[in-house]
Protein backbone atom coordinates (compact mmCIF):
# COMPACT_ATOMS: atom_id res chain seq x y z
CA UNK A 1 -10.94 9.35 6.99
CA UNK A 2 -11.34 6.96 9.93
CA UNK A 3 -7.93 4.98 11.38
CA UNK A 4 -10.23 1.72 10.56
CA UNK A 5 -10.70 3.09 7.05
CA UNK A 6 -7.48 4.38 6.58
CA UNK A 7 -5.84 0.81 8.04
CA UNK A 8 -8.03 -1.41 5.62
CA UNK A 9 -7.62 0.91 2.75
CA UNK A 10 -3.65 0.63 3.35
CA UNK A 11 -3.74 -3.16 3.76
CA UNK A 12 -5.80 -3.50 1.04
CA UNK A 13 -2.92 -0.89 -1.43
CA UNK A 14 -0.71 -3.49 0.02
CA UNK A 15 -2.02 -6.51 -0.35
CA UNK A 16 -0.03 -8.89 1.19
CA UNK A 17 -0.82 -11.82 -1.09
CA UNK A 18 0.46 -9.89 -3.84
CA UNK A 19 3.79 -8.73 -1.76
CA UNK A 20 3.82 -12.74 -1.22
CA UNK A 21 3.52 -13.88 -5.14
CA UNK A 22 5.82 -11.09 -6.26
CA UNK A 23 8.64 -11.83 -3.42
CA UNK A 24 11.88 -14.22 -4.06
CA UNK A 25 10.86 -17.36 -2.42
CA UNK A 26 14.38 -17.16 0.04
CA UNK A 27 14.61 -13.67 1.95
CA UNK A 28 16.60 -13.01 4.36
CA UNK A 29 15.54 -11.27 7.87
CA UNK A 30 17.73 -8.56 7.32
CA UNK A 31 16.66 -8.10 3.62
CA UNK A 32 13.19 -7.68 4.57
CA UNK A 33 14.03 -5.36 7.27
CA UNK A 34 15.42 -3.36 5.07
CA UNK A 35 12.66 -3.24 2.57
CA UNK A 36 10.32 -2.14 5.71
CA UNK A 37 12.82 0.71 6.34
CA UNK A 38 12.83 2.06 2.81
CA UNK A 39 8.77 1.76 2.65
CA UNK A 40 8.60 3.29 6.07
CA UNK A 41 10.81 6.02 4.86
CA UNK A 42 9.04 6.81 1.74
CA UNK A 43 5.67 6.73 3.29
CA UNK A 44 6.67 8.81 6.38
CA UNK A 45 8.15 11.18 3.70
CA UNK A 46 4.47 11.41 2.26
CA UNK A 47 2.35 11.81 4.77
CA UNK A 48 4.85 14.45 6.01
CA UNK A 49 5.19 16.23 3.53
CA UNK A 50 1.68 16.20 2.73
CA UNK A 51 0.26 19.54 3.54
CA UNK A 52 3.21 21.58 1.48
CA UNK A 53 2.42 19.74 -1.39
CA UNK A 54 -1.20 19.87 -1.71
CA UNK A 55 -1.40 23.37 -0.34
CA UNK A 56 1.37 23.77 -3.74
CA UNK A 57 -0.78 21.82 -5.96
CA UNK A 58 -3.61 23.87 -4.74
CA UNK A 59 -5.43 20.89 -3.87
CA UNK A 60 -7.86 20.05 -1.00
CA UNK A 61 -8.23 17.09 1.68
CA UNK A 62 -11.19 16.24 0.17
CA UNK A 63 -10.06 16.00 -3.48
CA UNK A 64 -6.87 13.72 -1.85
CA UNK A 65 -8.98 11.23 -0.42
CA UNK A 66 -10.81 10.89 -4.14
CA UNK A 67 -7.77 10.52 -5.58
CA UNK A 68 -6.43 8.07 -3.00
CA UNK A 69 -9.28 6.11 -3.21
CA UNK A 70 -9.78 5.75 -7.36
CA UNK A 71 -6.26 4.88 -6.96
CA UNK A 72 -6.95 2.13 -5.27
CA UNK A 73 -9.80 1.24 -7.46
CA UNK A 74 -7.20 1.21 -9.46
CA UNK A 75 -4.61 -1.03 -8.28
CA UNK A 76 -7.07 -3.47 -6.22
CA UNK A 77 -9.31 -3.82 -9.62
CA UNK A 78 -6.18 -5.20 -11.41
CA UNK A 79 -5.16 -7.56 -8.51
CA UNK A 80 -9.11 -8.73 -8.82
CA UNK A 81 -8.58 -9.47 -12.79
CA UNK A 82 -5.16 -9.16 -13.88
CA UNK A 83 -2.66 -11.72 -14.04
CA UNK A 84 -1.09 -13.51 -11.10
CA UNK A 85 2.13 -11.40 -10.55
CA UNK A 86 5.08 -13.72 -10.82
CA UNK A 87 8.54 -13.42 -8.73
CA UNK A 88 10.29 -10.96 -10.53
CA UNK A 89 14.29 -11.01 -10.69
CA UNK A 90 15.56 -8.88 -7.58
CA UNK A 91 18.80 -6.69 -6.86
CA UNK A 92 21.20 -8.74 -5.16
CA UNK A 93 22.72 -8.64 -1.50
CA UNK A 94 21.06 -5.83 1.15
CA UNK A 95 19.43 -4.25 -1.74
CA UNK A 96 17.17 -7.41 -2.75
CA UNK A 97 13.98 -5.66 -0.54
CA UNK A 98 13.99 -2.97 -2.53
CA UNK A 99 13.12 -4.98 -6.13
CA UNK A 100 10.10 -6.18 -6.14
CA UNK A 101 9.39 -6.25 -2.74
CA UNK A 102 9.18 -1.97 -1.91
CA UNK A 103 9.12 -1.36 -5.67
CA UNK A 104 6.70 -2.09 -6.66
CA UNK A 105 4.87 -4.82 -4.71
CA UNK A 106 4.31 -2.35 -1.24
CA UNK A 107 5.08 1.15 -3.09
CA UNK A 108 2.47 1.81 -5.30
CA UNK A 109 0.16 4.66 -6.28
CA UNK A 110 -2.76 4.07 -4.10
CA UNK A 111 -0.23 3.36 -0.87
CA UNK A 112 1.46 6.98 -1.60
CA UNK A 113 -1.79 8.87 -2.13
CA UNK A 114 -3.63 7.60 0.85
CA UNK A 115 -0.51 8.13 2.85
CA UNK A 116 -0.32 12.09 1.54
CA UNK A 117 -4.16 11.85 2.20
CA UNK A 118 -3.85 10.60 5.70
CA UNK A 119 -1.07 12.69 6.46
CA UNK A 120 -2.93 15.88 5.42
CA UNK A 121 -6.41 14.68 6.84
CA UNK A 122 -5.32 12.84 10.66
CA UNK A 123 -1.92 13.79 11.01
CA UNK A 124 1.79 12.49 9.87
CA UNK A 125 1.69 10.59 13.03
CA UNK A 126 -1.39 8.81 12.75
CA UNK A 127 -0.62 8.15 9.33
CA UNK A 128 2.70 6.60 9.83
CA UNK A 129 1.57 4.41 12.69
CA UNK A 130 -0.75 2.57 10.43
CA UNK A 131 1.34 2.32 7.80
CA UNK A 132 3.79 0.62 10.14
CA UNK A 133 1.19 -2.09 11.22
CA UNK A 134 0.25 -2.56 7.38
CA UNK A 135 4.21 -3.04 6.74
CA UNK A 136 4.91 -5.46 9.17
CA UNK A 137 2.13 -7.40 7.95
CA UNK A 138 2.97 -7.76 4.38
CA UNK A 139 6.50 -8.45 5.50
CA UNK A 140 5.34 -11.21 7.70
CA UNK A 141 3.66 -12.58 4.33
CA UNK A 142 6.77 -13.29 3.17
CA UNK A 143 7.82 -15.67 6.23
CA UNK A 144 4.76 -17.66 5.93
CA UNK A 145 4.01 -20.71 3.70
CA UNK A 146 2.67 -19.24 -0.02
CA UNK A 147 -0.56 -20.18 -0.61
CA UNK A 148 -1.12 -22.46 -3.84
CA UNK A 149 -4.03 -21.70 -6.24
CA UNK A 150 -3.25 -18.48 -5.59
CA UNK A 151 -5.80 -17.10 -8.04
CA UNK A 152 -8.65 -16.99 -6.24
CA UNK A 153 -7.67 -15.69 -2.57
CA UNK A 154 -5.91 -12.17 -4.89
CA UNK A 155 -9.05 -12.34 -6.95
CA UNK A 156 -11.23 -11.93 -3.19
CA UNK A 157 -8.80 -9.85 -1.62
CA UNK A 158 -8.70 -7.46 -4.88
CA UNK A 159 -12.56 -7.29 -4.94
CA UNK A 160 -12.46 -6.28 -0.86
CA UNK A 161 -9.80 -3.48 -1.69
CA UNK A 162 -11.64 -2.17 -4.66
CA UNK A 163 -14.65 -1.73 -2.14
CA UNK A 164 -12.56 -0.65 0.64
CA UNK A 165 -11.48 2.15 -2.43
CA UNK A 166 -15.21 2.75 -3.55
CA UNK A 167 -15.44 3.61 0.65
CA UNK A 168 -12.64 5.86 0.51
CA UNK A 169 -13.86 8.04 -2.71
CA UNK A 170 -17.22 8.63 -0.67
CA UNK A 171 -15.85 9.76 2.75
CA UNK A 172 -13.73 12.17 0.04
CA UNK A 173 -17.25 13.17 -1.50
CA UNK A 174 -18.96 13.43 1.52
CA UNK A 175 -16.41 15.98 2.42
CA UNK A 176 -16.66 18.26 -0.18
């Protein structure tokens, strides 16, 4: 899998307009911060870890990057169709960034499998660095203005990740 490939399939797990519609409207620097920190964590965890477990699964690179990229089929198919996600009631205090915003706006199935995919395919390093840029991002959504309909702009950017996920199956196929 290609950084470029890797990067839009990450951004597109992310989504950033759904990070936006599912965030408290009021978030605090440090809050969000915070939530970075925990995704950061988790993901470096994955892509580090990412060798052990597949080679303990008995699984190959190949069959990781399918998986990773049905998953986000998956999960960018039901931002395309499914209902516009609504702000959900968060933790309170430091912990706020954690519910909804890491769990489970940012950390979702496809952004865990493509980051054990990356990590076993390019490298823990690679795969963290990208997943850094993709973080900051969807935090940033949060700073910025929401966008009102909201329906259609999810609807396009689920349609592009479910493509960028039909992409990511292939290079898994093509693989084999």
């Amino acid at each position: 899998m290609t950084t470029t490939l890797l990067f839009l399939a990450l951004l597109a797990a992310v989504n950033p307009l759904r990070v936006q519609a599912v965030g408290p409207k009021e978030m605090k620097p440090g809050v969000l911060c915070y939530a970075g920190v925990v995704v950061l964590a988790i993901g470096t965890a994955s892509a580090c870890l990412s060798g052990p477990l597949l080679g303990l699964l008995d699984v190959s690179v190949s069959s990781a990057r399918i998986a990773a990229g049905v998953a986000l089929v998956v999960v960018a198919a039901w931002d395309a169709v499914g209902p516009v996600p609504r702000p959900e009631p968060s933790l309170t205090g430091s912990f706020a960034g954690i519910v909804p915003v890491a769990f489970p706006a940012v950390l979702n199935p496809a952004t865990v499998f493509l980051m054990i995919a990356a990590g076993a395919d390019r490298g823990a390093i690679r795969a963290v660095a990208v997943m850094t840029v993709v973080v900051v991002t969807a935090m940033t959504a949060l700073c910025v203005p929401r966008l009102s309909p909201v329906r259609p702009f999810l609807a396009a950017a689920g349609a592009g990740g479910a493509a960028t996920g039909v992409l990511v199956v292939m290079d898994g196929v093509r693989a084999i």
